[in-house]
C-alpha atoms as a PDB file:
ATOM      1  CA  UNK A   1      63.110   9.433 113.016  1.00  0.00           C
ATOM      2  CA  UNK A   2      60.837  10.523 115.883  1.00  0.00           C
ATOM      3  CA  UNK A   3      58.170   7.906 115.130  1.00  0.00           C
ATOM      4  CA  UNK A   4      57.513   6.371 118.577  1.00  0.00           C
ATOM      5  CA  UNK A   5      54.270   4.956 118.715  1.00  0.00           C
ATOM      6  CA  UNK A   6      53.232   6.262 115.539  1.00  0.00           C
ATOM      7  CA  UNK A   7      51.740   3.406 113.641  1.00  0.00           C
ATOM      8  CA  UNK A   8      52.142   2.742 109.468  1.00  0.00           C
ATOM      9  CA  UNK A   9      48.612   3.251 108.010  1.00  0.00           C
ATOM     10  CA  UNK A  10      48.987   0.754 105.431  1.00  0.00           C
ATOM     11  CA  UNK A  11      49.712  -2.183 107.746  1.00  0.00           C
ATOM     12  CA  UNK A  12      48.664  -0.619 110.803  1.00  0.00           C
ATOM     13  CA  UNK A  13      51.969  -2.083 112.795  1.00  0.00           C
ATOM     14  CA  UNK A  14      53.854   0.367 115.257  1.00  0.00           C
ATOM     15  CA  UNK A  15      57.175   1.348 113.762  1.00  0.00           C
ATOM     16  CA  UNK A  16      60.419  -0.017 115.548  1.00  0.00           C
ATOM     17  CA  UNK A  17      63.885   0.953 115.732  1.00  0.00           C
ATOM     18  CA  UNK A  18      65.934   0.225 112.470  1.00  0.00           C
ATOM     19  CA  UNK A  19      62.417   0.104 110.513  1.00  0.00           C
ATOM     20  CA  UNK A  20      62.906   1.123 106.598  1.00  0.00           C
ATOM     21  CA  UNK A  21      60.739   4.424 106.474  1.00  0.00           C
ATOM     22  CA  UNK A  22      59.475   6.677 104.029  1.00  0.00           C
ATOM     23  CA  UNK A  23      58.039   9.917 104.247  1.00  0.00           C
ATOM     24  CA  UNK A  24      55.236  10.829 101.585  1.00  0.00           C
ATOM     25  CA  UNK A  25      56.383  13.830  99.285  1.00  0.00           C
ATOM     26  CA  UNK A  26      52.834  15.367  99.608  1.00  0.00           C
ATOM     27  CA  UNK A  27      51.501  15.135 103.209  1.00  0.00           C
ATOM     28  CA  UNK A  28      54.454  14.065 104.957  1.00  0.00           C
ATOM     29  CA  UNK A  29      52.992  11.055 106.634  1.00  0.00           C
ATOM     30  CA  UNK A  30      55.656   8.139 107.253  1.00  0.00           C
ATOM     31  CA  UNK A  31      55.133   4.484 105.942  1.00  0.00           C
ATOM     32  CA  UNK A  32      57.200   1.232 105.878  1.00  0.00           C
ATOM     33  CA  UNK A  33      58.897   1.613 102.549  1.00  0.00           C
ATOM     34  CA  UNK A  34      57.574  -2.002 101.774  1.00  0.00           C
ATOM     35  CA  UNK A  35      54.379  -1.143 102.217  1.00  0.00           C
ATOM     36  CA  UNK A  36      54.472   2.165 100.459  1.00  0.00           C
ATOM     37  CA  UNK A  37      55.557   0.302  97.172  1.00  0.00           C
ATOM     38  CA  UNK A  38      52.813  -2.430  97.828  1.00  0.00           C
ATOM     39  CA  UNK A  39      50.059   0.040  98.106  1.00  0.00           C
ATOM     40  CA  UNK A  40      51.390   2.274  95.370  1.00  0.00           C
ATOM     41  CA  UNK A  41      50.579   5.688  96.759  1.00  0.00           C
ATOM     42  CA  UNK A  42      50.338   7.586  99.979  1.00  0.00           C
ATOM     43  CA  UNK A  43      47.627   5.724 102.492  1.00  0.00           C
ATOM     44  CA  UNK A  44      46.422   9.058 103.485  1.00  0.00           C
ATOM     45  CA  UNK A  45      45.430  10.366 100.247  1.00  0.00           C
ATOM     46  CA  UNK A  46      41.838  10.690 100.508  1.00  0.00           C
ATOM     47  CA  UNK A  47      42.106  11.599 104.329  1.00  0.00           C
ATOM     48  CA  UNK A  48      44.675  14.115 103.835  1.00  0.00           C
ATOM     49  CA  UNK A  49      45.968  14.706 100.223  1.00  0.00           C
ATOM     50  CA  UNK A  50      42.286  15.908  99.267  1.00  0.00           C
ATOM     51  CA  UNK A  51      41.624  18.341 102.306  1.00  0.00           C
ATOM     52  CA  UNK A  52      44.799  19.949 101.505  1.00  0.00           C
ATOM     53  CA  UNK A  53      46.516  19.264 104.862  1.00  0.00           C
ATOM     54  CA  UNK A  54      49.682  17.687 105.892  1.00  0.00           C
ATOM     55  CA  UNK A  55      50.448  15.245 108.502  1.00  0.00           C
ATOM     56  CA  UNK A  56      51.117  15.816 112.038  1.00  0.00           C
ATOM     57  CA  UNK A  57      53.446  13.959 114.619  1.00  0.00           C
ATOM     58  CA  UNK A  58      52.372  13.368 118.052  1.00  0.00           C
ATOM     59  CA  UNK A  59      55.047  13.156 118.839  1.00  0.00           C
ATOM     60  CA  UNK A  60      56.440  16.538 118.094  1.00  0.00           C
ATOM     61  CA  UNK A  61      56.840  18.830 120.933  1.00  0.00           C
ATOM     62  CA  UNK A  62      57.350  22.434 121.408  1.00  0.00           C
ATOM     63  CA  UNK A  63      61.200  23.349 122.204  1.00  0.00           C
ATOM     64  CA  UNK A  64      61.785  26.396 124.104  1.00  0.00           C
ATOM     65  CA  UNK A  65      65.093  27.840 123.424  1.00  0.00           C
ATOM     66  CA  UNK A  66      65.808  30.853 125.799  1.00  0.00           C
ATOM     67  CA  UNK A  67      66.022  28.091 128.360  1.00  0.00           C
ATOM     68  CA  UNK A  68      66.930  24.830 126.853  1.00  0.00           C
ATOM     69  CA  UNK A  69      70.220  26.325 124.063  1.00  0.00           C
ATOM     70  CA  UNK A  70      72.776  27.446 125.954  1.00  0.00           C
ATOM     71  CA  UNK A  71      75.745  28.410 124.783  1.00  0.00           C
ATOM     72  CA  UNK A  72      79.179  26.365 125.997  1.00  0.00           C
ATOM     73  CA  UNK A  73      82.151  27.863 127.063  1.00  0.00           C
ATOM     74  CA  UNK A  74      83.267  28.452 123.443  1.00  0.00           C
ATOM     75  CA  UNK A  75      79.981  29.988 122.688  1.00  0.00           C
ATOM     76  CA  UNK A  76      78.462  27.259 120.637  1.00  0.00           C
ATOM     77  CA  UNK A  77      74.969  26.214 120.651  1.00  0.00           C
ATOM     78  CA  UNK A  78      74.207  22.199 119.499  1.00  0.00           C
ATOM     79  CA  UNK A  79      71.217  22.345 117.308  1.00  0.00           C
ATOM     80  CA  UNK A  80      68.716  20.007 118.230  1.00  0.00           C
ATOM     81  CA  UNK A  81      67.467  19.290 114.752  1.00  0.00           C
ATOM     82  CA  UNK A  82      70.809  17.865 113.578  1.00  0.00           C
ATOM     83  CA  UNK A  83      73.350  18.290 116.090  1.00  0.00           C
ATOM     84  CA  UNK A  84      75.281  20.894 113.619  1.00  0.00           C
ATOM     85  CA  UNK A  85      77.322  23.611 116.453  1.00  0.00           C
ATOM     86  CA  UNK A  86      76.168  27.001 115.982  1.00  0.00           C
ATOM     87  CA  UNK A  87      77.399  30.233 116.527  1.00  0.00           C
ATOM     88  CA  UNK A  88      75.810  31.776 119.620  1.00  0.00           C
ATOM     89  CA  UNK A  89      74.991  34.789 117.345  1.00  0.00           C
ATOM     90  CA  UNK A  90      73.395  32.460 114.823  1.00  0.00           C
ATOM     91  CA  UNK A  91      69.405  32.912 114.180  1.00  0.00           C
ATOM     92  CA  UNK A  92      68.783  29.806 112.235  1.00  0.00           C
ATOM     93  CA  UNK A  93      71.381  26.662 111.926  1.00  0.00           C
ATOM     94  CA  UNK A  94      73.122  27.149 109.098  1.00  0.00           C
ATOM     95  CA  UNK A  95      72.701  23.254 108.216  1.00  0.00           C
ATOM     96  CA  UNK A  96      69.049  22.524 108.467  1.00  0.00           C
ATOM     97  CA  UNK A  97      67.276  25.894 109.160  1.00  0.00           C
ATOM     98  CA  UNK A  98      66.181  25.078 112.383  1.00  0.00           C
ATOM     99  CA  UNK A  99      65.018  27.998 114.123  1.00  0.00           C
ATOM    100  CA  UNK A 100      67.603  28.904 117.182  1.00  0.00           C
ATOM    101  CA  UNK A 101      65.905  31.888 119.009  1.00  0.00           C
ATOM    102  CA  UNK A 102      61.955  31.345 118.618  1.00  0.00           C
ATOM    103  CA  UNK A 103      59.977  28.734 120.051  1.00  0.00           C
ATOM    104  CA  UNK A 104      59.201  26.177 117.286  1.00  0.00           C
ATOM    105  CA  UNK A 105      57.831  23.011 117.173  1.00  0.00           C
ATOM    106  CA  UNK A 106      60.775  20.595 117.504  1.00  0.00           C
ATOM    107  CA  UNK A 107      60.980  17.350 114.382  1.00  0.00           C
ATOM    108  CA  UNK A 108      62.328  14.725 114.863  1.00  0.00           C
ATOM    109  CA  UNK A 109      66.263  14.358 113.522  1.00  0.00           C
ATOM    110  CA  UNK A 110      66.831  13.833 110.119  1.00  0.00           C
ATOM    111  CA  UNK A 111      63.230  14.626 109.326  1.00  0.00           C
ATOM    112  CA  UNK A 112      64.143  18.394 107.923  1.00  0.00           C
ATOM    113  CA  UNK A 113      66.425  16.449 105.380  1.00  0.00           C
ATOM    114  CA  UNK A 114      63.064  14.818 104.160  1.00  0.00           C
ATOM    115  CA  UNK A 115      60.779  17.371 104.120  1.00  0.00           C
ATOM    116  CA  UNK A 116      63.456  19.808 102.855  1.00  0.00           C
ATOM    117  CA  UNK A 117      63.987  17.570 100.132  1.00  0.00           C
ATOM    118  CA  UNK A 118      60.422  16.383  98.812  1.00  0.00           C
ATOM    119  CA  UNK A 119      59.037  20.587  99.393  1.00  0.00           C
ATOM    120  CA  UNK A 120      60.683  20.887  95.909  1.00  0.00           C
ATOM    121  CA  UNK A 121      59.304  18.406  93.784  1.00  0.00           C
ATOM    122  CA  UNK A 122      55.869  18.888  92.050  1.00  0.00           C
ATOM    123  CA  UNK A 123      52.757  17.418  94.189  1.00  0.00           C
ATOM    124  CA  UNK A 124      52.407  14.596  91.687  1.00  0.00           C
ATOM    125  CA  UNK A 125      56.472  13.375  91.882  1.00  0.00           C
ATOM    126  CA  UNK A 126      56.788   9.757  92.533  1.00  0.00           C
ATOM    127  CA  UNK A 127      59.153   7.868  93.739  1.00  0.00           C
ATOM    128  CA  UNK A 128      60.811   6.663  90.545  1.00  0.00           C
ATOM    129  CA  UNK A 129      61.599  10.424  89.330  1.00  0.00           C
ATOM    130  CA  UNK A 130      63.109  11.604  92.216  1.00  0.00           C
ATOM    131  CA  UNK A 131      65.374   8.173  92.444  1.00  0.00           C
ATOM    132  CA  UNK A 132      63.103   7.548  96.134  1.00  0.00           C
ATOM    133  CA  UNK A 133      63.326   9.758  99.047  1.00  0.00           C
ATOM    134  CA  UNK A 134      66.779  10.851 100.671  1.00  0.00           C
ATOM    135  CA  UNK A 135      67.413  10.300 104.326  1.00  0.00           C
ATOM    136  CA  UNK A 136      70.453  11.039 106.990  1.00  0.00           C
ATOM    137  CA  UNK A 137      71.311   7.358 106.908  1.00  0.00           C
ATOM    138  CA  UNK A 138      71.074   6.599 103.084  1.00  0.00           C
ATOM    139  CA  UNK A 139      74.487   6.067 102.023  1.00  0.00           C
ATOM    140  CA  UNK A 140      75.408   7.672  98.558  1.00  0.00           C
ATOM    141  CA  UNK A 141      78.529   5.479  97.661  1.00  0.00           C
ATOM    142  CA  UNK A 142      79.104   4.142 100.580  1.00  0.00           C
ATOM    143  CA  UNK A 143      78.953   7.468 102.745  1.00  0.00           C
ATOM    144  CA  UNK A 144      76.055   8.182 104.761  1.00  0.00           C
ATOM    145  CA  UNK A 145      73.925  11.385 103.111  1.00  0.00           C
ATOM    146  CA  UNK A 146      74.492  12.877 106.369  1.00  0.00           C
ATOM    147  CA  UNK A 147      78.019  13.065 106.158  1.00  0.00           C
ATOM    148  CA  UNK A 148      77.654  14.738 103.027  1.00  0.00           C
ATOM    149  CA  UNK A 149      74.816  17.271 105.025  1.00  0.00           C
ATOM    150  CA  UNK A 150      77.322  18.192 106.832  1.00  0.00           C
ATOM    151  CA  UNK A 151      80.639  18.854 104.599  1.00  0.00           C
ATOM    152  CA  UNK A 152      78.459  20.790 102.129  1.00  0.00           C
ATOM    153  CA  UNK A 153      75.937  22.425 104.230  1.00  0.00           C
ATOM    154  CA  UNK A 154      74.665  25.231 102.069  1.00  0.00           C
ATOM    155  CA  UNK A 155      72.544  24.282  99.198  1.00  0.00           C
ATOM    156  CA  UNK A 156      72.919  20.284 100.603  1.00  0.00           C
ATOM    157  CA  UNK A 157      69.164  19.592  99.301  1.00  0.00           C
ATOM    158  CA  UNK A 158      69.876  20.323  95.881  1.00  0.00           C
ATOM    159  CA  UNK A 159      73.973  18.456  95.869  1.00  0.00           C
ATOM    160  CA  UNK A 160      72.246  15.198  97.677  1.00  0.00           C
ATOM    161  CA  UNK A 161      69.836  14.777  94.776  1.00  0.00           C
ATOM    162  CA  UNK A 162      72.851  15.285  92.253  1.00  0.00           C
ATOM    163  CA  UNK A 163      74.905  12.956  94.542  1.00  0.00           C
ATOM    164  CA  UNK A 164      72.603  10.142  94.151  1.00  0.00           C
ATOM    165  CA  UNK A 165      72.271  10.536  90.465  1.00  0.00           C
ATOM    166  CA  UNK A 166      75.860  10.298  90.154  1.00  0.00           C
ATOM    167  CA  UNK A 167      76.392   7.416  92.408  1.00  0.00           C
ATOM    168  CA  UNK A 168      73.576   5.463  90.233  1.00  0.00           C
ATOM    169  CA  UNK A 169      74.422   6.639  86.989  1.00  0.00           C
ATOM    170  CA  UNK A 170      77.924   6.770  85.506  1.00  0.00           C
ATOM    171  CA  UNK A 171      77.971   9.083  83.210  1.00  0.00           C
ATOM    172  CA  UNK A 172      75.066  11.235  84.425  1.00  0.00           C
ATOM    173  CA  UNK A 173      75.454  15.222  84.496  1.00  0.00           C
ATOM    174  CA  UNK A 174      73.567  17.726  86.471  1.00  0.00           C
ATOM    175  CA  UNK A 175      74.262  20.732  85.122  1.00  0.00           C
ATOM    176  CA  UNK A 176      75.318  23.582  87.352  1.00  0.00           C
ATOM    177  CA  UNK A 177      74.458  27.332  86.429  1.00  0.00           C
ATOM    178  CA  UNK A 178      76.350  29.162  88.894  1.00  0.00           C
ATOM    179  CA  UNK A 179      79.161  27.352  87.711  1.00  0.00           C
ATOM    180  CA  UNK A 180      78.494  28.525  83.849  1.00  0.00           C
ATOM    181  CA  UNK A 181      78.375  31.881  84.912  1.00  0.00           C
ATOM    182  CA  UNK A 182      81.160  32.535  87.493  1.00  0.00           C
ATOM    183  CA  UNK A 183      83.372  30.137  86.280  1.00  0.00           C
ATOM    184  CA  UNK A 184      86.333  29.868  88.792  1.00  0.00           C
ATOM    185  CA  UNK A 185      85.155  31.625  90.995  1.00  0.00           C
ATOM    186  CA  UNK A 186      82.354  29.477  91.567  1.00  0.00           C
ATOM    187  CA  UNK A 187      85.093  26.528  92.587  1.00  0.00           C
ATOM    188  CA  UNK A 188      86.991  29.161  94.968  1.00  0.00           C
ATOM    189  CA  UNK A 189      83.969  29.404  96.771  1.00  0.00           C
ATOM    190  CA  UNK A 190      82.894  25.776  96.939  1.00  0.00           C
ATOM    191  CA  UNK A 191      87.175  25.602  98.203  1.00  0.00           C
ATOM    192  CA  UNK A 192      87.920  23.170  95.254  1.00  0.00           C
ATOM    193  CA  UNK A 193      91.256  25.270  94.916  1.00  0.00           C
ATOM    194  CA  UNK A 194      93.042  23.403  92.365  1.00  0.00           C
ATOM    195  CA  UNK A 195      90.695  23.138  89.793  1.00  0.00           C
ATOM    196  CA  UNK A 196      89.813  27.174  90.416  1.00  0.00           C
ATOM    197  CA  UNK A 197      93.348  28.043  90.408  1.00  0.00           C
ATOM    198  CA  UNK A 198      94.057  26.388  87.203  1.00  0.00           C
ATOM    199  CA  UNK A 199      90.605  28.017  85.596  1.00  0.00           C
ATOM    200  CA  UNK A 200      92.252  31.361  86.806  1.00  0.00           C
ATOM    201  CA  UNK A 201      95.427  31.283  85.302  1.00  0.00           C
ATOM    202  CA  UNK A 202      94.022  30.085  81.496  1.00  0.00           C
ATOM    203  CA  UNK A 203      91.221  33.014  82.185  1.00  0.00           C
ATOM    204  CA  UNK A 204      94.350  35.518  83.234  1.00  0.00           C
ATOM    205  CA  UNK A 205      96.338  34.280  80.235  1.00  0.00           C
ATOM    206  CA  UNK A 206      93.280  34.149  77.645  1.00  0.00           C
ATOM    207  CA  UNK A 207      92.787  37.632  78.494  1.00  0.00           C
ATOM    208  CA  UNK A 208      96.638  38.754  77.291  1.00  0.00           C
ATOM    209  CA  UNK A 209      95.993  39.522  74.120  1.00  0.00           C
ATOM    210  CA  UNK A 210      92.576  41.225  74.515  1.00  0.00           C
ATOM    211  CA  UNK A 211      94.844  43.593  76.960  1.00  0.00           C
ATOM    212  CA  UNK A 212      96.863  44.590  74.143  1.00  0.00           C
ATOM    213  CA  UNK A 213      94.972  45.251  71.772  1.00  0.00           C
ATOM    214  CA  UNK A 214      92.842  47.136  74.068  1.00  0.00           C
ATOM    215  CA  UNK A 215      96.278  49.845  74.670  1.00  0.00           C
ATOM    216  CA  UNK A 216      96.550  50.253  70.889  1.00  0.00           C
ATOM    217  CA  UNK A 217      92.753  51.054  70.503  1.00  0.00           C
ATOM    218  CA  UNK A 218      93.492  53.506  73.296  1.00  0.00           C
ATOM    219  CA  UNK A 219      96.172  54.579  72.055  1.00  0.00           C
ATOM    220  CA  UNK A 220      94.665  55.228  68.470  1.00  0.00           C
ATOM    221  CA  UNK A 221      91.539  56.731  70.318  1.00  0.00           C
ATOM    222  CA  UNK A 222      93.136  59.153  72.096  1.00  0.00           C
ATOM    223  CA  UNK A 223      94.891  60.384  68.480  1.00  0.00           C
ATOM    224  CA  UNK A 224      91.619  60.058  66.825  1.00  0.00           C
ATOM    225  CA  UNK A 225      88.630  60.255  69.107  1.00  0.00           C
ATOM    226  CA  UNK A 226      86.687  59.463  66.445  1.00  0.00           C
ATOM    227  CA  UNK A 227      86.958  55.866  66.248  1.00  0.00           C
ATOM    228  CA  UNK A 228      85.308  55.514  69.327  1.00  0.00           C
ATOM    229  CA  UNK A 229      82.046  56.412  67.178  1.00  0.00           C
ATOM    230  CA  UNK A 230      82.851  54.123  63.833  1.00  0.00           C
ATOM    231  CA  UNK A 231      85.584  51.559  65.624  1.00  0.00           C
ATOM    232  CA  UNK A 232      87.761  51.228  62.461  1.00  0.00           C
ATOM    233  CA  UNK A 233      91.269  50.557  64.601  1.00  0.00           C
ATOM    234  CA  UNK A 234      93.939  49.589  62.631  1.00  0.00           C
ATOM    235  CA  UNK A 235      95.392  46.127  63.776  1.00  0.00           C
ATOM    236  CA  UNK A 236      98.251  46.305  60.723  1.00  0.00           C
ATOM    237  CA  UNK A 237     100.966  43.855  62.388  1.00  0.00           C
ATOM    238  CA  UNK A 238      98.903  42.613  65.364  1.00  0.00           C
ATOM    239  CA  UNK A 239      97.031  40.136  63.216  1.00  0.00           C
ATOM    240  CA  UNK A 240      97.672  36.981  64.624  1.00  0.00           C
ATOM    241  CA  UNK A 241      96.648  38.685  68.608  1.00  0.00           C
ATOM    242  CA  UNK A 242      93.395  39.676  66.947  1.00  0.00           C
ATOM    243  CA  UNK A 243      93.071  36.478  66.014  1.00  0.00           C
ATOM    244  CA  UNK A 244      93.832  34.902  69.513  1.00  0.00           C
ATOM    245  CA  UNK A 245      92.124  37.230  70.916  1.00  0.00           C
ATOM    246  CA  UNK A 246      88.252  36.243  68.991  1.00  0.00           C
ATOM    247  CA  UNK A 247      89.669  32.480  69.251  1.00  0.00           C
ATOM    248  CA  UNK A 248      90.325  32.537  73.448  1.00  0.00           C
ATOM    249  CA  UNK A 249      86.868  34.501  73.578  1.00  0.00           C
ATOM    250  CA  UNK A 250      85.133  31.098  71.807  1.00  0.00           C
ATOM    251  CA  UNK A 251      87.322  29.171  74.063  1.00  0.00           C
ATOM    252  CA  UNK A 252      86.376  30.810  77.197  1.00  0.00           C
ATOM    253  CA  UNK A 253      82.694  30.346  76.507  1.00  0.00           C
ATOM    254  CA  UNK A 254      83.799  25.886  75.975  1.00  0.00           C
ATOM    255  CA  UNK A 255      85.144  26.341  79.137  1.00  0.00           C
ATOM    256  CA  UNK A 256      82.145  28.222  80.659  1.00  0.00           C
ATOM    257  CA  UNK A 257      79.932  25.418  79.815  1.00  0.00           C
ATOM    258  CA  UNK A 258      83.132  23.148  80.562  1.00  0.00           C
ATOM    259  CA  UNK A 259      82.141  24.142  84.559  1.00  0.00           C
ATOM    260  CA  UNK A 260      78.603  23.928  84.164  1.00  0.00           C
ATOM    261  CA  UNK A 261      78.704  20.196  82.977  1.00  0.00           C
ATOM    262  CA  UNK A 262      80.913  19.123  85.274  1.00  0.00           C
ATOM    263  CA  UNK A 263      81.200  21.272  88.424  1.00  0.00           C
ATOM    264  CA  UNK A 264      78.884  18.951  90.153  1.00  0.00           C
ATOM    265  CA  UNK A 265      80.930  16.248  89.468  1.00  0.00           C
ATOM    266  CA  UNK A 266      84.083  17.878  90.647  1.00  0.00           C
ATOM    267  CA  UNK A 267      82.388  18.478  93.815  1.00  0.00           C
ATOM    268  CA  UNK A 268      81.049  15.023  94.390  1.00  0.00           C
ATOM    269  CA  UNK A 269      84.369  13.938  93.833  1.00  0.00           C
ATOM    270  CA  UNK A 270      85.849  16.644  96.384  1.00  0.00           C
ATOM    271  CA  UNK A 271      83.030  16.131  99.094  1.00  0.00           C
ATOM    272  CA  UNK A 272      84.187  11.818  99.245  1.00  0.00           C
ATOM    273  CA  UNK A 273      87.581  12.757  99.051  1.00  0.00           C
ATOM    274  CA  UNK A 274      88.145  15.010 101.969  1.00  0.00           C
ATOM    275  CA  UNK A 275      84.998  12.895 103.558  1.00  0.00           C
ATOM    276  CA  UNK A 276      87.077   9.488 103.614  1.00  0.00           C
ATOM    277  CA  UNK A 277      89.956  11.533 104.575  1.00  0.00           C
ATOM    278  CA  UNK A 278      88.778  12.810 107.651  1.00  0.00           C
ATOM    279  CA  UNK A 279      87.370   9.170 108.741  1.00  0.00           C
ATOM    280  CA  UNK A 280      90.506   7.891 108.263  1.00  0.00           C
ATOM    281  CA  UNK A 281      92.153  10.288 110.641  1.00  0.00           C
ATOM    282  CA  UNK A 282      89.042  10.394 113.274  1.00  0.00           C
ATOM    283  CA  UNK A 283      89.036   6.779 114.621  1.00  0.00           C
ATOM    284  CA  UNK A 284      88.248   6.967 118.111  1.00  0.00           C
ATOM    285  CA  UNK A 285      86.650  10.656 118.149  1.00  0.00           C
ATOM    286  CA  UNK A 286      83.125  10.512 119.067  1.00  0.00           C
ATOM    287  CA  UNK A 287      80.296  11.526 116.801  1.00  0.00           C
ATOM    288  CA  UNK A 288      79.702  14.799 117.312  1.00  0.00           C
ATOM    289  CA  UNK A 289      83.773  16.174 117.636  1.00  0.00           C
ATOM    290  CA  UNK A 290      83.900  14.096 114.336  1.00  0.00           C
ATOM    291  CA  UNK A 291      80.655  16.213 112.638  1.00  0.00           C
ATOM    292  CA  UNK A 292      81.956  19.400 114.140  1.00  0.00           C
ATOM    293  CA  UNK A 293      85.337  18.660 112.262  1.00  0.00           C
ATOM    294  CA  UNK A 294      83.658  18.005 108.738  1.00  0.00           C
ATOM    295  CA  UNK A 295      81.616  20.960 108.924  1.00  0.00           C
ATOM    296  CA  UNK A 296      84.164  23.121 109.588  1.00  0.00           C
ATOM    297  CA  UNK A 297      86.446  21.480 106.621  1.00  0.00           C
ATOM    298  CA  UNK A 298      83.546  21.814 104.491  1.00  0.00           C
ATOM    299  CA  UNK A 299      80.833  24.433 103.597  1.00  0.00           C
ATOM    300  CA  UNK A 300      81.357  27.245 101.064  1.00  0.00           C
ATOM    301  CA  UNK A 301      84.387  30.129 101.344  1.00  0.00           C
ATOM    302  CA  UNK A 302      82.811  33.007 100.556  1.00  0.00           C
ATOM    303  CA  UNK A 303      86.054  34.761 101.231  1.00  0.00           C
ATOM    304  CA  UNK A 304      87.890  32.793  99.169  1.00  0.00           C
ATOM    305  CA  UNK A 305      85.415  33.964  95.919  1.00  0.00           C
ATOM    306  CA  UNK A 306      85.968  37.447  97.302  1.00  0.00           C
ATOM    307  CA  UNK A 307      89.486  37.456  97.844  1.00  0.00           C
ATOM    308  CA  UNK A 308      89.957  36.036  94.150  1.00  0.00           C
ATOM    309  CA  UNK A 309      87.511  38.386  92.566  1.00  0.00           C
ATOM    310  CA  UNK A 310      89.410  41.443  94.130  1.00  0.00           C
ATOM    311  CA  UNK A 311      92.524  39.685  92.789  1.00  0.00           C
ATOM    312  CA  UNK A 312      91.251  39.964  88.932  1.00  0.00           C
ATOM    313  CA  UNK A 313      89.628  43.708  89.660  1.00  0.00           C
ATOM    314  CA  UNK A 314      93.204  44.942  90.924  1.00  0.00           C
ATOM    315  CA  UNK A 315      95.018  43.260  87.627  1.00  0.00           C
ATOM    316  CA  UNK A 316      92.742  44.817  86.067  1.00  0.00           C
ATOM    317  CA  UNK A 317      93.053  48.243  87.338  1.00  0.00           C
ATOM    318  CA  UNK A 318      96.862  47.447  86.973  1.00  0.00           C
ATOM    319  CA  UNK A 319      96.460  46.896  83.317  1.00  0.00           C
ATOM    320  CA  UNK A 320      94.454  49.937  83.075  1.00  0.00           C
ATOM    321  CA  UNK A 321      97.586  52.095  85.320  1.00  0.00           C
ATOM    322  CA  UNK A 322     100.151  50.615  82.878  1.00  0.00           C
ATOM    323  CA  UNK A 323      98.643  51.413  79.598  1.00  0.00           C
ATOM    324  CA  UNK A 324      97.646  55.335  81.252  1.00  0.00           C
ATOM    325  CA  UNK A 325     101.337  55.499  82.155  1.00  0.00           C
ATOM    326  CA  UNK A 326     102.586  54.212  79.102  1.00  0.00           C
ATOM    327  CA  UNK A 327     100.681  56.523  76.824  1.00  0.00           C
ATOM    328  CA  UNK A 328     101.063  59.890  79.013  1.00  0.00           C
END
């Protein structure tokens, strides 16, 4: 934290390297965590709180970035919020939203993770609801939170918070919407593979016997276009695939809420697992070659969700050729 010479306004001492510091959720104005919790409430309530405005570093200082990011040879650009490498072509960085191009007004690192962070809570959160503030060098089970800033990247504010509920509460669940709605597709894209793949084969195979009854109703249609106005199709002999049919329907809606309870578990469980992995295999790398690595390992694959969603579309045009070719 870029808190040289900034002084706590509780106990009015200078903070030091390796100093326990919080950031208030309203104002933004740093405090020994001891002293936060002895007080209560922000110091600068009345000054600040009540006027409506926030706190300002002196330390901050504007960072001009036509001159200061360059590009390397490989066209990468080090952000200077959080040492993420950035694409040359890259407007913000992708991990903390620091502005690349314009002139802003440079924080200090790891202090976009706070703010981030405590901009979505109500003005009134405390402490105690939001399980305390989260910062680069909290570790969530053992892992630093800014290992996990970096491996999941997009959307991190919201997956640290879930983290740390996990990693103090057992049997704690977050629930995940995206998840509920797009299903596997939502794990494709967050590259949990296994678990996607698996959800795509029982949705492929749940959908077998909605595919054939769908060619007799064609079929029937197409002698009788009336039924597409009253829908009386006769199922005589194909009984028992109506009946799988309304039964996999109930059971793909279990599993749709299936993924929403648990698909931020799943990726907790992901994000430490290919986490420890990569420490195990970076001893000796320096810092940044080693955050540069878990970046790249980690982050969403959007082409992964698109690549399997044009997979179901074509099996389902397929389906649709076969039946047309069938009944010609």
């Amino acid at each position: 934290m870029n808190y040289k010479g900034v002084s706590c306004p509780v106990c009015k001492q200078e903070f030091k390297e390796g100093d326990d510091i919080v950031v208030c959720p309203v104002c933004g104005a740093p405090h020994h965590r001891a002293c936060y919790h002895q007080l209560g409430h922000c110091a600068l309530e009345q000054e600040l709180h009540e006027q409506g405005r926030s706190w300002e570093n002196p330390n901050d200082q504007p960072v001009h970035h036509h001159t200061e990011l360059q590009p390397d040879e490989n066209g990468n650009i080090i952000c200077p919020n959080c040492g993420l490498f950035c694409k040359e072509e890259d407007e913000v960085c992708p991990n903390c939203q620091f502005p690349l191009k314009q002139p802003s007004a440079a924080s200090g690192q790891g202090r976009q993770v706070v703010q981030g962070l405590d901009d979505q809570l109500p003005p009134n959160a405390s402490f105690g609801t939001m399980f305390e503030a989260i910062y680069e060098n909290d570790q969530i089970d053992n892992i630093p939170a800014k290992d996990f800033i970096f491996f999941v990247r997009q959307n991190y504010l919201y997956f640290l918070r879930a983290f740390k509920i996990f990693s103090q509460r057992a049997k704690a669940k977050v629930f995940n919407w995206a998840a509920f709605f797009l299903n596997f597709v939502y794990f494709f894209y967050r590259k949990m593979y296994k678990i996607g793949a698996l959800l795509l084969a029982f949705y492929l195979i749940s959908n077998i016997p909605s595919v054939i009854l769908s060619y007799h109703m064609v079929q029937q249609t197409m002698e009788d276009p009336m039924l597409m106005y009253s829908l009386q199709f006769d199922f005589t002999g194909l009984e028992t695939l109506s009946l799988l049919s309304q039964l996999f329907m109930y059971v793909r809606f279990g599993v749709a809420l299936y993924c929403g309870f648990t698909a931020n578990r799943h990726y907790y469980k992901h994000c430490r697992k290919k986490i420890q992995q990569l420490k195990g295999i970076s001893t000796g790398n320096s810092s940044s070659e080693y955050y540069q690595t878990l970046s790249s390992i980690g982050g969403p694959s959007l082409i992964s969700a698109l690549l399997v969603i044009a997979l179901v579309v074509g099996l389902v045009f397929s389906s649709s050729a076969i039946m047309a070719f069938f009944l010609m």
